[in-house]
C-alpha atoms as a PDB file:
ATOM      1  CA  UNK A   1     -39.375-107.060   5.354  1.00  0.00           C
ATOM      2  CA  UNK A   2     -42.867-109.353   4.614  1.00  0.00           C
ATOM      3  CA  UNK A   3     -42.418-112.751   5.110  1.00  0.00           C
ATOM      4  CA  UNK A   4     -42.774-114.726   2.248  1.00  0.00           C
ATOM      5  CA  UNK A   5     -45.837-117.312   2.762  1.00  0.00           C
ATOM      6  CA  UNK A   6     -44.916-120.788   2.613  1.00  0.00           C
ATOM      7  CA  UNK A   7     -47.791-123.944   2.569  1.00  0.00           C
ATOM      8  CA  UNK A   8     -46.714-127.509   3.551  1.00  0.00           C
ATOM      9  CA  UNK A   9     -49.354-130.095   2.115  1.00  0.00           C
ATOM     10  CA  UNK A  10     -50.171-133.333   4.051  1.00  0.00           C
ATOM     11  CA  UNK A  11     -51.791-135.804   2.192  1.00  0.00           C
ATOM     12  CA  UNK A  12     -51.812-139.075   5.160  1.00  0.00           C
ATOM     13  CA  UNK A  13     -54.696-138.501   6.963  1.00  0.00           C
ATOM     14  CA  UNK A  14     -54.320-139.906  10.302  1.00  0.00           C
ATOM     15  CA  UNK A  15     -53.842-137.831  13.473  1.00  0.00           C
ATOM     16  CA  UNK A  16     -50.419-140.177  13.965  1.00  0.00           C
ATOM     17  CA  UNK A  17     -49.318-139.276  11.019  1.00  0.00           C
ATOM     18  CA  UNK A  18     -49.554-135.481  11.269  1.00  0.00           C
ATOM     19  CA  UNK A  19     -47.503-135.574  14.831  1.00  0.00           C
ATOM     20  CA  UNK A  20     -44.936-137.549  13.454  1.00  0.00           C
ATOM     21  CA  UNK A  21     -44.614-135.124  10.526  1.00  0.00           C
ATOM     22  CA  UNK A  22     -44.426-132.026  12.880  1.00  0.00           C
ATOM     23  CA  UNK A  23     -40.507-132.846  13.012  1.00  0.00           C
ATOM     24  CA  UNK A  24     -40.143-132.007   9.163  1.00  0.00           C
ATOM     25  CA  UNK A  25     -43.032-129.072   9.745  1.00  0.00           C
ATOM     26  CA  UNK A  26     -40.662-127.302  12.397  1.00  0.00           C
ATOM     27  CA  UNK A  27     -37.554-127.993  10.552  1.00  0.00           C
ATOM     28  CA  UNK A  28     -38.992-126.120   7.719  1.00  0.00           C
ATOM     29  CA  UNK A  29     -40.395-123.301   9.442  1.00  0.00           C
ATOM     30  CA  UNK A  30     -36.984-123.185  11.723  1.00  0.00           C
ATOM     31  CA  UNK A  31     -35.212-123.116   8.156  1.00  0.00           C
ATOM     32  CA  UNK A  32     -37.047-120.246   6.607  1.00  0.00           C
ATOM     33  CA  UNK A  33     -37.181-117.832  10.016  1.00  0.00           C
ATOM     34  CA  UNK A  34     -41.128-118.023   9.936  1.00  0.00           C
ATOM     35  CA  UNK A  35     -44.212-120.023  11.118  1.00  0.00           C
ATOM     36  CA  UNK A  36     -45.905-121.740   7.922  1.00  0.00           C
ATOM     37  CA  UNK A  37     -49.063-123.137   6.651  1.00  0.00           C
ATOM     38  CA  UNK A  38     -50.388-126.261   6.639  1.00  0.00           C
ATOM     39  CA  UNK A  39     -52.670-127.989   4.383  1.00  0.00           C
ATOM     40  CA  UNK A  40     -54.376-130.832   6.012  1.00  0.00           C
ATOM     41  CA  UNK A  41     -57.200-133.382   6.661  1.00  0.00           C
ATOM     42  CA  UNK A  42     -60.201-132.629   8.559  1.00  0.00           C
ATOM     43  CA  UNK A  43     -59.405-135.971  10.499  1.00  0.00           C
ATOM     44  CA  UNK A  44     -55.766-135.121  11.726  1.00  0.00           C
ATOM     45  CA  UNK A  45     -57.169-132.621  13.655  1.00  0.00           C
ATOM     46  CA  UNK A  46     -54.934-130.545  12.491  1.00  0.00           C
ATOM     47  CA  UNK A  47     -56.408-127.196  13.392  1.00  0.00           C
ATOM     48  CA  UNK A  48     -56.158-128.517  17.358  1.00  0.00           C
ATOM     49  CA  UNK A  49     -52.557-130.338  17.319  1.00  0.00           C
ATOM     50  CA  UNK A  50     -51.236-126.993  16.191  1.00  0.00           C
ATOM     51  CA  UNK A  51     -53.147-124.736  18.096  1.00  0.00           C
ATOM     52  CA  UNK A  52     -50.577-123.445  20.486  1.00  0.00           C
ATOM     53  CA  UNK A  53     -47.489-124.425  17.912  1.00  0.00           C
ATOM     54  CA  UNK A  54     -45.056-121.670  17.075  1.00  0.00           C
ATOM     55  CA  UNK A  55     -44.731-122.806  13.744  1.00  0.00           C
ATOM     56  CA  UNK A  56     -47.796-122.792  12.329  1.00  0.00           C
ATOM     57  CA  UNK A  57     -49.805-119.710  12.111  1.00  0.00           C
ATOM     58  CA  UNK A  58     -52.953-120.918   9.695  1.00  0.00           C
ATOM     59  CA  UNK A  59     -54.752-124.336   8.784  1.00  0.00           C
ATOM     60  CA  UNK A  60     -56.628-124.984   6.070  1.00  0.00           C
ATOM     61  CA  UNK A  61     -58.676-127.924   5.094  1.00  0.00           C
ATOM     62  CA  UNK A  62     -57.524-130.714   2.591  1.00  0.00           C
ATOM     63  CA  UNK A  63     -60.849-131.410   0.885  1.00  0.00           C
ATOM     64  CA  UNK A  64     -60.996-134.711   0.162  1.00  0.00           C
ATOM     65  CA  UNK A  65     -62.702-134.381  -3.625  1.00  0.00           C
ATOM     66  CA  UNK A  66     -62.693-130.632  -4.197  1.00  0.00           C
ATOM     67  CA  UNK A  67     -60.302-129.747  -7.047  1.00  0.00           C
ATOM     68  CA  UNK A  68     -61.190-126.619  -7.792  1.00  0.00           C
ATOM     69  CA  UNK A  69     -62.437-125.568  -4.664  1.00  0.00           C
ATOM     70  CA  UNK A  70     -58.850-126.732  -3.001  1.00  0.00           C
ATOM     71  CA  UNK A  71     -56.922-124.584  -5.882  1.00  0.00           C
ATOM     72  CA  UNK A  72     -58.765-121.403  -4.722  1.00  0.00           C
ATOM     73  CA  UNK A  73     -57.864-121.774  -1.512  1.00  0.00           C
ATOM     74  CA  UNK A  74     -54.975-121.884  -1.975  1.00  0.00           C
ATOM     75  CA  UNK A  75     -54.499-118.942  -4.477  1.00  0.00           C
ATOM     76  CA  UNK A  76     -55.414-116.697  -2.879  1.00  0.00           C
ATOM     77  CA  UNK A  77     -52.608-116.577  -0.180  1.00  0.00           C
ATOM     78  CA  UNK A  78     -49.922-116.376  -2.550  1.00  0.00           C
ATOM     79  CA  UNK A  79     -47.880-119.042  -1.501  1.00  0.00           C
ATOM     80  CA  UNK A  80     -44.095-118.670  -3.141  1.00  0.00           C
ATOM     81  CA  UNK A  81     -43.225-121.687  -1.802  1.00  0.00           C
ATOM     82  CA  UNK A  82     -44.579-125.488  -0.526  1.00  0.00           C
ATOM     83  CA  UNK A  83     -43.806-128.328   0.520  1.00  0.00           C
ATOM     84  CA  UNK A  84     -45.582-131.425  -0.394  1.00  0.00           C
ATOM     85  CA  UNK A  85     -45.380-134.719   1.896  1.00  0.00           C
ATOM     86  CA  UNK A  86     -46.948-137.177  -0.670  1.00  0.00           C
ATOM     87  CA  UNK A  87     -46.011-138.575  -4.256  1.00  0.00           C
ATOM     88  CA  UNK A  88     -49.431-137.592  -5.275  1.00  0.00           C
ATOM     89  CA  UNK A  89     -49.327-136.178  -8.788  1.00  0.00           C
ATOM     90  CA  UNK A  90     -53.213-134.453  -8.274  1.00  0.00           C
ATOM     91  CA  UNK A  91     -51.459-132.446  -5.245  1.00  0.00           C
ATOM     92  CA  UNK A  92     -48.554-131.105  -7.437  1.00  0.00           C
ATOM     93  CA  UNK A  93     -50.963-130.036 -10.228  1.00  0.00           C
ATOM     94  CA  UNK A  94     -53.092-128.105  -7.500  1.00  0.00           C
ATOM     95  CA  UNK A  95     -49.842-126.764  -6.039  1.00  0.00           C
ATOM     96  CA  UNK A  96     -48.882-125.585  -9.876  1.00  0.00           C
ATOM     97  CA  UNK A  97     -52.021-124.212 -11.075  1.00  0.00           C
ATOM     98  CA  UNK A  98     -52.664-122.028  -7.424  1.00  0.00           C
ATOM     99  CA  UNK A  99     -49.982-120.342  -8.577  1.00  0.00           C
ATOM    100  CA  UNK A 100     -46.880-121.789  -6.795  1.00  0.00           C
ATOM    101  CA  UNK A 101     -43.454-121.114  -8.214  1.00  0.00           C
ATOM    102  CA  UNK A 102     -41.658-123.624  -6.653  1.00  0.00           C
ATOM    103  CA  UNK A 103     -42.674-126.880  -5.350  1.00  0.00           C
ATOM    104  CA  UNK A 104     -41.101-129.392  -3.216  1.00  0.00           C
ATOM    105  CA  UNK A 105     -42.295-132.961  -3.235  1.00  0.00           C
ATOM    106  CA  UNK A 106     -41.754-136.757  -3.362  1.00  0.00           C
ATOM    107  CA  UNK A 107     -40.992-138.281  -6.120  1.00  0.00           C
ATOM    108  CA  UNK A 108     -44.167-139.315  -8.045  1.00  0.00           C
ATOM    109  CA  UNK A 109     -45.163-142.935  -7.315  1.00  0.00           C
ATOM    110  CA  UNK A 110     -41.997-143.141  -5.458  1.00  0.00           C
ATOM    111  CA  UNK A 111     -43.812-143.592  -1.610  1.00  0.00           C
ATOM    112  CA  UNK A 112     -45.773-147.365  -1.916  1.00  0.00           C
ATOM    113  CA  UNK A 113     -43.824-149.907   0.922  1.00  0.00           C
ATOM    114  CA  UNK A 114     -41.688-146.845   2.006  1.00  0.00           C
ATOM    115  CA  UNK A 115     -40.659-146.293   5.775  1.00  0.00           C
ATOM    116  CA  UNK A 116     -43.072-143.281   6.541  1.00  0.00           C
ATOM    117  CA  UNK A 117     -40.954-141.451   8.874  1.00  0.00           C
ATOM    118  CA  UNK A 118     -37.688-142.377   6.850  1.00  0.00           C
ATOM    119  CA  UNK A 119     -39.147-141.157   3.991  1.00  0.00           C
ATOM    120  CA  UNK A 120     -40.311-137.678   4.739  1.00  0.00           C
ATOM    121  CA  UNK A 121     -37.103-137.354   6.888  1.00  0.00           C
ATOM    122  CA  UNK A 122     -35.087-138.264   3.943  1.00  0.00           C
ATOM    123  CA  UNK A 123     -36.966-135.275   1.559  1.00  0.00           C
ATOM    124  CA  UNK A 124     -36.522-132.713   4.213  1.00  0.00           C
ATOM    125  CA  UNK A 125     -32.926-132.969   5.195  1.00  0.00           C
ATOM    126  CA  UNK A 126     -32.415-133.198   0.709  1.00  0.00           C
ATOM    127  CA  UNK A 127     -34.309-130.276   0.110  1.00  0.00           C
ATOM    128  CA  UNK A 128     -33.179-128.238   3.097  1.00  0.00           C
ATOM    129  CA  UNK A 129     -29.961-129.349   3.348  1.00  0.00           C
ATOM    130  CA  UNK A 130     -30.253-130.227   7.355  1.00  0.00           C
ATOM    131  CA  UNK A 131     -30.343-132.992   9.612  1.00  0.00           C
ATOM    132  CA  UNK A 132     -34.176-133.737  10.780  1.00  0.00           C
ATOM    133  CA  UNK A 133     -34.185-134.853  14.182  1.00  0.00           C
ATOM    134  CA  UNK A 134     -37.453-137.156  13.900  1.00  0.00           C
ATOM    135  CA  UNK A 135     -38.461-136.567  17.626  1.00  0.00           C
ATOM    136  CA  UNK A 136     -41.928-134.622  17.388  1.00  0.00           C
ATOM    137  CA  UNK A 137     -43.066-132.189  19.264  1.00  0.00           C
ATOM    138  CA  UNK A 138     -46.677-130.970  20.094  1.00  0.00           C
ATOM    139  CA  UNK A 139     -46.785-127.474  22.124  1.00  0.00           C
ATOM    140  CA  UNK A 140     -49.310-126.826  24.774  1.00  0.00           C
ATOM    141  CA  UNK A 141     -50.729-124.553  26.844  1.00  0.00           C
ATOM    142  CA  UNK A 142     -48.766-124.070  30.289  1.00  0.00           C
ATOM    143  CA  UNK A 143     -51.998-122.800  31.971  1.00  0.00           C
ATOM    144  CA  UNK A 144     -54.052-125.520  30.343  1.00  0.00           C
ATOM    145  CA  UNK A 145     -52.252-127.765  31.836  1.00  0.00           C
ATOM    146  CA  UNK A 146     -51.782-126.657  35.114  1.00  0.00           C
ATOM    147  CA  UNK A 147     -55.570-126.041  35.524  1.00  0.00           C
ATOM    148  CA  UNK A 148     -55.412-129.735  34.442  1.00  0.00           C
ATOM    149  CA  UNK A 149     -53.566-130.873  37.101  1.00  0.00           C
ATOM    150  CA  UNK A 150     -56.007-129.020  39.682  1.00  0.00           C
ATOM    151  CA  UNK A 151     -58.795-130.553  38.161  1.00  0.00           C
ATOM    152  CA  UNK A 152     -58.211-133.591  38.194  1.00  0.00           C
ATOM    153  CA  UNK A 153     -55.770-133.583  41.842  1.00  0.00           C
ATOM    154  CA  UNK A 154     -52.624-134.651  39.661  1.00  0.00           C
ATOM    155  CA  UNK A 155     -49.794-135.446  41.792  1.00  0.00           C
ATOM    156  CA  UNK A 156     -46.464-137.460  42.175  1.00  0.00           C
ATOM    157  CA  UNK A 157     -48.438-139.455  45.386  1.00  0.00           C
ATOM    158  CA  UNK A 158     -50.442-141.393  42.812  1.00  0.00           C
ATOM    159  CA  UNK A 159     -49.355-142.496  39.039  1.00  0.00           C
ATOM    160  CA  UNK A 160     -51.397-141.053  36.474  1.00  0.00           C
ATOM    161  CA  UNK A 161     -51.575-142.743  33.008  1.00  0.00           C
ATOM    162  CA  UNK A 162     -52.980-142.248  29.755  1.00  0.00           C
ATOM    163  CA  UNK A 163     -54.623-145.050  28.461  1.00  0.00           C
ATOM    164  CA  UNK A 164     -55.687-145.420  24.570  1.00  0.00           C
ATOM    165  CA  UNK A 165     -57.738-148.469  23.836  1.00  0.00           C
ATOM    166  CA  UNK A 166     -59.048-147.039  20.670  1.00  0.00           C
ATOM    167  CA  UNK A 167     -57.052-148.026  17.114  1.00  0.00           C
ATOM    168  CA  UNK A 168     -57.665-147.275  13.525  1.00  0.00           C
ATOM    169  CA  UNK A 169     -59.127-151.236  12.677  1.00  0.00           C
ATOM    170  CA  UNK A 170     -59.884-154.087  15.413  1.00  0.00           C
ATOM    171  CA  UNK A 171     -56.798-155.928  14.423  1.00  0.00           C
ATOM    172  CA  UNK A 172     -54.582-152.951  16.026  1.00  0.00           C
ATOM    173  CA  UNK A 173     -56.813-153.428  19.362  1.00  0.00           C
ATOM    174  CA  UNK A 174     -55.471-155.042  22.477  1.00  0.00           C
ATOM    175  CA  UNK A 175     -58.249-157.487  24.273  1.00  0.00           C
ATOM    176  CA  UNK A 176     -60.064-154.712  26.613  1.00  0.00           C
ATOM    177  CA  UNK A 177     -60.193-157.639  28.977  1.00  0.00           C
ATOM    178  CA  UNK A 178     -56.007-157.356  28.918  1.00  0.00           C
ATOM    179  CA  UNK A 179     -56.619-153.575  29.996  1.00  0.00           C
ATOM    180  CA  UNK A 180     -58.387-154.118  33.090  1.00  0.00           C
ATOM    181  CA  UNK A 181     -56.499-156.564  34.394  1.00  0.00           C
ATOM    182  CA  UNK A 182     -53.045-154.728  33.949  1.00  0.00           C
ATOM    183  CA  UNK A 183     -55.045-151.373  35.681  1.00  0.00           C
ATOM    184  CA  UNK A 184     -55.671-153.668  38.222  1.00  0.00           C
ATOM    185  CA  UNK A 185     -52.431-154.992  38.820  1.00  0.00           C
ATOM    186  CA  UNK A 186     -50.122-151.735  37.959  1.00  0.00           C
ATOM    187  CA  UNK A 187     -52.638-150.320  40.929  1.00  0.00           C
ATOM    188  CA  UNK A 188     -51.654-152.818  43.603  1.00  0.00           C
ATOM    189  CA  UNK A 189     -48.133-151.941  43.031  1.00  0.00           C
ATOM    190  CA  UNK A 190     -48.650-148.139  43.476  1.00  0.00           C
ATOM    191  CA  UNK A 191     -52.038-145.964  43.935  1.00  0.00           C
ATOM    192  CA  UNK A 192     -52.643-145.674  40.039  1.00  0.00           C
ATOM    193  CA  UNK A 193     -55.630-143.225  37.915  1.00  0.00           C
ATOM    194  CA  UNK A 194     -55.907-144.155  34.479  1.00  0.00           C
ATOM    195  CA  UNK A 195     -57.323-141.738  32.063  1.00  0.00           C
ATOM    196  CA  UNK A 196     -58.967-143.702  29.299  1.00  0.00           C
ATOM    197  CA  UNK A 197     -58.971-142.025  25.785  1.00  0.00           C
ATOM    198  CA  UNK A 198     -61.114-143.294  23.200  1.00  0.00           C
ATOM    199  CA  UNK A 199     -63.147-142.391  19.874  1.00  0.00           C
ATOM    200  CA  UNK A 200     -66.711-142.102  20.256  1.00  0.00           C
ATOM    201  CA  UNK A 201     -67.376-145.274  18.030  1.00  0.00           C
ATOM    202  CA  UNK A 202     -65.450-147.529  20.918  1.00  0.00           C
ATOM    203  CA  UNK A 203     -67.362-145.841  23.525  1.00  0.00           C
ATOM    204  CA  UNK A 204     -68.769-149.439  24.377  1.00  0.00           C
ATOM    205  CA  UNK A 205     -64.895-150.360  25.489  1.00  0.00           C
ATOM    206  CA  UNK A 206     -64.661-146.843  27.711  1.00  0.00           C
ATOM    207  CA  UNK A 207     -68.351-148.609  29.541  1.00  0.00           C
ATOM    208  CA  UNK A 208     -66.661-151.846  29.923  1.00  0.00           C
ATOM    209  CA  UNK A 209     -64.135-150.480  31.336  1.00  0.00           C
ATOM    210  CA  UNK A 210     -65.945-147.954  33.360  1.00  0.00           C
ATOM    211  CA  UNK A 211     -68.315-150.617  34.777  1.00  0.00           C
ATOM    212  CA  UNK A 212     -65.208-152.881  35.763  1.00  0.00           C
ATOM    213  CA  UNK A 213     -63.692-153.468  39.431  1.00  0.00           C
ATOM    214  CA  UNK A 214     -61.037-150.827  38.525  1.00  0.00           C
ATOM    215  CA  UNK A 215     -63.749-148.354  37.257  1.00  0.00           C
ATOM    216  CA  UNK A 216     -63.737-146.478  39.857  1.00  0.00           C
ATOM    217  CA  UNK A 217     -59.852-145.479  39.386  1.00  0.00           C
ATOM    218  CA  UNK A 218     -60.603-144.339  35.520  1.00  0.00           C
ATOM    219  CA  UNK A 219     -61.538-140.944  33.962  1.00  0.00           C
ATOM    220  CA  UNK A 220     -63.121-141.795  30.495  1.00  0.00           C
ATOM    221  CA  UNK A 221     -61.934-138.875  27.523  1.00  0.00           C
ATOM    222  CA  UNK A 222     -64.030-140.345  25.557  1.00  0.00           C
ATOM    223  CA  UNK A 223     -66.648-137.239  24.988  1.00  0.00           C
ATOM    224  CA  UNK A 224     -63.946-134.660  24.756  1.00  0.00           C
ATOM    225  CA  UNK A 225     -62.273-132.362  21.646  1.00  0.00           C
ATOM    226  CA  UNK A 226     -58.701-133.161  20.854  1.00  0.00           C
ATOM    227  CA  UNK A 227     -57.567-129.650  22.137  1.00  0.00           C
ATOM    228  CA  UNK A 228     -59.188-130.565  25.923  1.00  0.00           C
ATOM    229  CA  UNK A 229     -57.723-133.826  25.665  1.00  0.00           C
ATOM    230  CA  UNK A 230     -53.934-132.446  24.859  1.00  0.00           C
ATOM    231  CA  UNK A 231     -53.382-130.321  28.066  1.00  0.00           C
ATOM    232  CA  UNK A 232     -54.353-133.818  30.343  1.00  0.00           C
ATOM    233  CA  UNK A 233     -52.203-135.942  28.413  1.00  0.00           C
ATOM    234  CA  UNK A 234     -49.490-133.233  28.939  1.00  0.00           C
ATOM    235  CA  UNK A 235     -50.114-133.305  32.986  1.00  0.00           C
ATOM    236  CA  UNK A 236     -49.410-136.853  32.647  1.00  0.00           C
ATOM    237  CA  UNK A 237     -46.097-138.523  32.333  1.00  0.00           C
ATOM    238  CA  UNK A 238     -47.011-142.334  31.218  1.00  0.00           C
ATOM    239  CA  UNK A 239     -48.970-143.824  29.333  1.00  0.00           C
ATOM    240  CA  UNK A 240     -50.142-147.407  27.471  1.00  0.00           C
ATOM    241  CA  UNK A 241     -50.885-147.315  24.288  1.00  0.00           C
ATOM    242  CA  UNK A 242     -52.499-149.220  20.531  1.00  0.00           C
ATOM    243  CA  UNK A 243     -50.870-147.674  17.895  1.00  0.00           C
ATOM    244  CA  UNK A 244     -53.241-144.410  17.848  1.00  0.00           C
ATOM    245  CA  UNK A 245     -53.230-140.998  17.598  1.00  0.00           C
ATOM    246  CA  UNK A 246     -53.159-140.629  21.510  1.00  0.00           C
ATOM    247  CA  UNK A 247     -50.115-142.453  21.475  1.00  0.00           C
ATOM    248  CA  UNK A 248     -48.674-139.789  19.209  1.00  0.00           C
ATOM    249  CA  UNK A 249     -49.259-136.834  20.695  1.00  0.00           C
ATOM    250  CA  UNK A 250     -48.563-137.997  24.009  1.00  0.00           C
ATOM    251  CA  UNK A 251     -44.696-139.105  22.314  1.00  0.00           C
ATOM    252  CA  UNK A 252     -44.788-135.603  21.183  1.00  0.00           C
ATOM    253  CA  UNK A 253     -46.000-133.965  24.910  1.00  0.00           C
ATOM    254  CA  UNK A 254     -42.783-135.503  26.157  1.00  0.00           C
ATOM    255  CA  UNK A 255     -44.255-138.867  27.766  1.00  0.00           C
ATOM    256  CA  UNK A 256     -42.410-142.099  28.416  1.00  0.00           C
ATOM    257  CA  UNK A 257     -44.878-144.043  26.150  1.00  0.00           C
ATOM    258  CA  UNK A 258     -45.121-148.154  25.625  1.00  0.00           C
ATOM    259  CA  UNK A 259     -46.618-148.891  22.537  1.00  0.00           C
ATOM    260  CA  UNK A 260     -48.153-152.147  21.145  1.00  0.00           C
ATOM    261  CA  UNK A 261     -47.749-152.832  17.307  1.00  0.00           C
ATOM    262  CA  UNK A 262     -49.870-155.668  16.919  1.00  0.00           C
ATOM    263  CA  UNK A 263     -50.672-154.661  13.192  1.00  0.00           C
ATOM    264  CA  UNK A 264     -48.556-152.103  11.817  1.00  0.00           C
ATOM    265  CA  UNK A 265     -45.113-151.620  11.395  1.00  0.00           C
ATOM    266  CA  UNK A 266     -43.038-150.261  14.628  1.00  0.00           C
ATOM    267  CA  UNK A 267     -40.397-149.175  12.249  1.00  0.00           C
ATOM    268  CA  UNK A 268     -42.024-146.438  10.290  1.00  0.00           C
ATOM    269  CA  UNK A 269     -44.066-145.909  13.550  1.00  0.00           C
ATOM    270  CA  UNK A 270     -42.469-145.965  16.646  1.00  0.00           C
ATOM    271  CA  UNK A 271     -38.794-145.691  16.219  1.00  0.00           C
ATOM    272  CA  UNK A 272     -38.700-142.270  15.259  1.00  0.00           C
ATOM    273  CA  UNK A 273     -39.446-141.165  19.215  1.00  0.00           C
ATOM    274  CA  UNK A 274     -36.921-141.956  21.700  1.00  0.00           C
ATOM    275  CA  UNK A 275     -40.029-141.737  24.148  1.00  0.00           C
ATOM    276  CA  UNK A 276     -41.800-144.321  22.605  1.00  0.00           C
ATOM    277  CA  UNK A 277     -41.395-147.950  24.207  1.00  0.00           C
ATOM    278  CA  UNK A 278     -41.974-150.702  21.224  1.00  0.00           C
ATOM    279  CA  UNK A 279     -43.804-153.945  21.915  1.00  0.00           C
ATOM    280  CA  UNK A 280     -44.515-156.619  19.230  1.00  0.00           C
ATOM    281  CA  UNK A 281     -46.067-159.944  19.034  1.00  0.00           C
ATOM    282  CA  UNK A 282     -44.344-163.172  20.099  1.00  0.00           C
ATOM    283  CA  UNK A 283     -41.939-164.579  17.683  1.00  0.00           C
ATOM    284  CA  UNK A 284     -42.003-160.908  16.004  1.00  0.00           C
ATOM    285  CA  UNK A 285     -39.634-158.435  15.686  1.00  0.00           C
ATOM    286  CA  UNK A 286     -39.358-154.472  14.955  1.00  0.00           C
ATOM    287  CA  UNK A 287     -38.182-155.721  11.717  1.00  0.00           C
ATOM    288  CA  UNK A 288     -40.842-158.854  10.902  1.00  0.00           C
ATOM    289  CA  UNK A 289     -44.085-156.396  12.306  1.00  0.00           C
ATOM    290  CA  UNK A 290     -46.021-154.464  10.301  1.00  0.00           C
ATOM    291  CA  UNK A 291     -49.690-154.068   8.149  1.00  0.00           C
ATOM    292  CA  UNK A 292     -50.975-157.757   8.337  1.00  0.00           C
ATOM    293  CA  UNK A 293     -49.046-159.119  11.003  1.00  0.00           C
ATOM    294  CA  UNK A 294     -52.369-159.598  12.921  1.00  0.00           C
ATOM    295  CA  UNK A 295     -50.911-159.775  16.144  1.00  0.00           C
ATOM    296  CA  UNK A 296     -52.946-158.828  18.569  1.00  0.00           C
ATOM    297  CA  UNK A 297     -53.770-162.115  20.711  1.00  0.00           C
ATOM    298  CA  UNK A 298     -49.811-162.779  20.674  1.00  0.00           C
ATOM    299  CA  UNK A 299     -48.863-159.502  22.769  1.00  0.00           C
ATOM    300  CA  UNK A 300     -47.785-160.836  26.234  1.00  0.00           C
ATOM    301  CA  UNK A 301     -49.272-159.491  29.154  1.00  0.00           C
ATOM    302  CA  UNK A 302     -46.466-160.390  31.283  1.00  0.00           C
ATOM    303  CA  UNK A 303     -44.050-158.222  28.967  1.00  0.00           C
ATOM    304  CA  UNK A 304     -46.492-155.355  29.040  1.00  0.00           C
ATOM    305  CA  UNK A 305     -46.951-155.135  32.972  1.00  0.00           C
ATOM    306  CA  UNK A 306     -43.403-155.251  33.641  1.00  0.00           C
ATOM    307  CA  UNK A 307     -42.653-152.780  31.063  1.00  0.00           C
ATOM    308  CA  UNK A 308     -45.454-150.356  32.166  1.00  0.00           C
ATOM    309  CA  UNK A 309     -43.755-150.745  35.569  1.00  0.00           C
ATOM    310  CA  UNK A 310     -40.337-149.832  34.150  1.00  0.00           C
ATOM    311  CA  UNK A 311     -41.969-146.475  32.545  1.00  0.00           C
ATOM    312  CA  UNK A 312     -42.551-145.050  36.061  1.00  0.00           C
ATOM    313  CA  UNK A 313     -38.834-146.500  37.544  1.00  0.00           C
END
């Protein structure tokens, strides 16, 4: 019996975004009895966050302007089914006019102020008729990792921890100064190597950093693909996080994670993982943070050490 092809379209086009949707992605695909295709940004890295993923056996690329050129694409798989995380109405029509008999999606101009992960939980368990657990999960390598761990002398004699300094906008960026100093201090309390990830654009943070008294304990990520980066995050088992991608995918890898929301809203974006830890601004709350909260100089340092402590206790 052929399996009947299946295409799930994400519009959001963050790297966050995508991991946090691979909970609904698997539930479908666990649903059906087959791996499915995804539709997706060029900028979730899509094409590397699945790579290894059971449930996903083809990517193609969302084109951000390209109608016509999308609706081709997609014809010529002959997709009976998909599955569309957005309200967009221009994502329905290309669904309808590739060919697709029946199509799934949120109700149009339905999403605006909506929890994110609430939301696509919510259309998943309706149209499949299932509870979504909203823990991701991002598969890896085995080998990959373990040649990770060799690499870069990975062991339980020193805590290793993933580090993202990077964010989406400045005003979801923790003081870099903030970052050195807890290194520094989370290494005089045990023997501590801090792998720093970071886009290319903040590669003058990674330098600071780098060229800092605690330098010398830090392995910058900076120049690296997505899919290298994913089997050291997944040798790791803490990390320290902005709200990133990095932060993300580790949650998904299975790390104990502490997360600051200085900018966005922890409760579309960090209580869906019960390996994500949540810190907001003073005189904030999970409830009170979110887009314009612009609290990035009110994240305590003193609340972030000892909860970085508590992640390895």
């Amino acid at each position: 019996m052929s399996q009947k092809k299946v295409l799930i379209i994400i519009k959001n086009r963050g790297i966050g975004d995508l991991c946090i949707l691979t909970s609904n992605i698997h539930s479908i695909s666990r649903k059906i009895g087959y791996p499915v295709t995804v539709m997706a940004q060029k900028n979730t890295r899509a094409d590397e966050i699945f790579k290894h993923d059971p449930h996903v056996d083809e990517i193609i690329e969302l084109d951000k302007r390209g109608f016509f050129n999308i609706i081709k694409k997609i014809k010529s798989k002959n997709f009976i089914q998909s599955y569309i995380f957005s309200d967009s109405i221009r994502l329905y029509i290309i669904a309808k006019l590739a060919g697709i008999k029946q199509i799934f999606h949120y109700n149009f101009f339905s999403k605006k102020r909506k929890n994110f992960f609430k939301t696509a939980n919510h259309f998943t368990k309706n149209v499949l008729n299932v509870e979504v657990n909203s823990q991701s999960k991002i598969f890896c390598n085995k080998i990959e990792v373990e040649h990770a761990k060799k690499k870069y002398f990975i062991n339980d004699k020193t805590k290793y921890y993933v580090i993202a300094i990077s964010a989406s906008g400045p005003t979801k960026v923790w003081d870099i100064n903030n970052y050195i100093r807890l290194f520094k201090e989370l290494n005089k309390k045990y023997p501590s190597k801090f792998f720093i990830a970071a886009g290319q654009k903040d590669e003058f943070l990674v330098e600071k950093i780098m060229n800092s008294e605690i330098g010398k304990n830090c392995i910058s990520l900076s120049k690296k693909s997505i899919s290298e980066i994913i089997p050291i995050i997944g040798a790791c088992k803490f990390g320290v996080f902005n709200d990133t991608g990095f932060a993300h995918i580790a949650s998904g890898l299975g790390l104990k994670c502490l997360v600051l929301f200085m900018d966005s809203p922890p409760s579309a974006y960090g209580e869906y993982s019960s390996n994500i830890n949540i810190i907001v601004p003073k005189n904030e709350s999970i409830e009170s943070t979110g887009h314009n909260t612009r609290g990035k100089d009110r994240i305590s340092f003193n609340e972030v050490l000892i909860k970085s402590l508590q992640l390895i206790n």
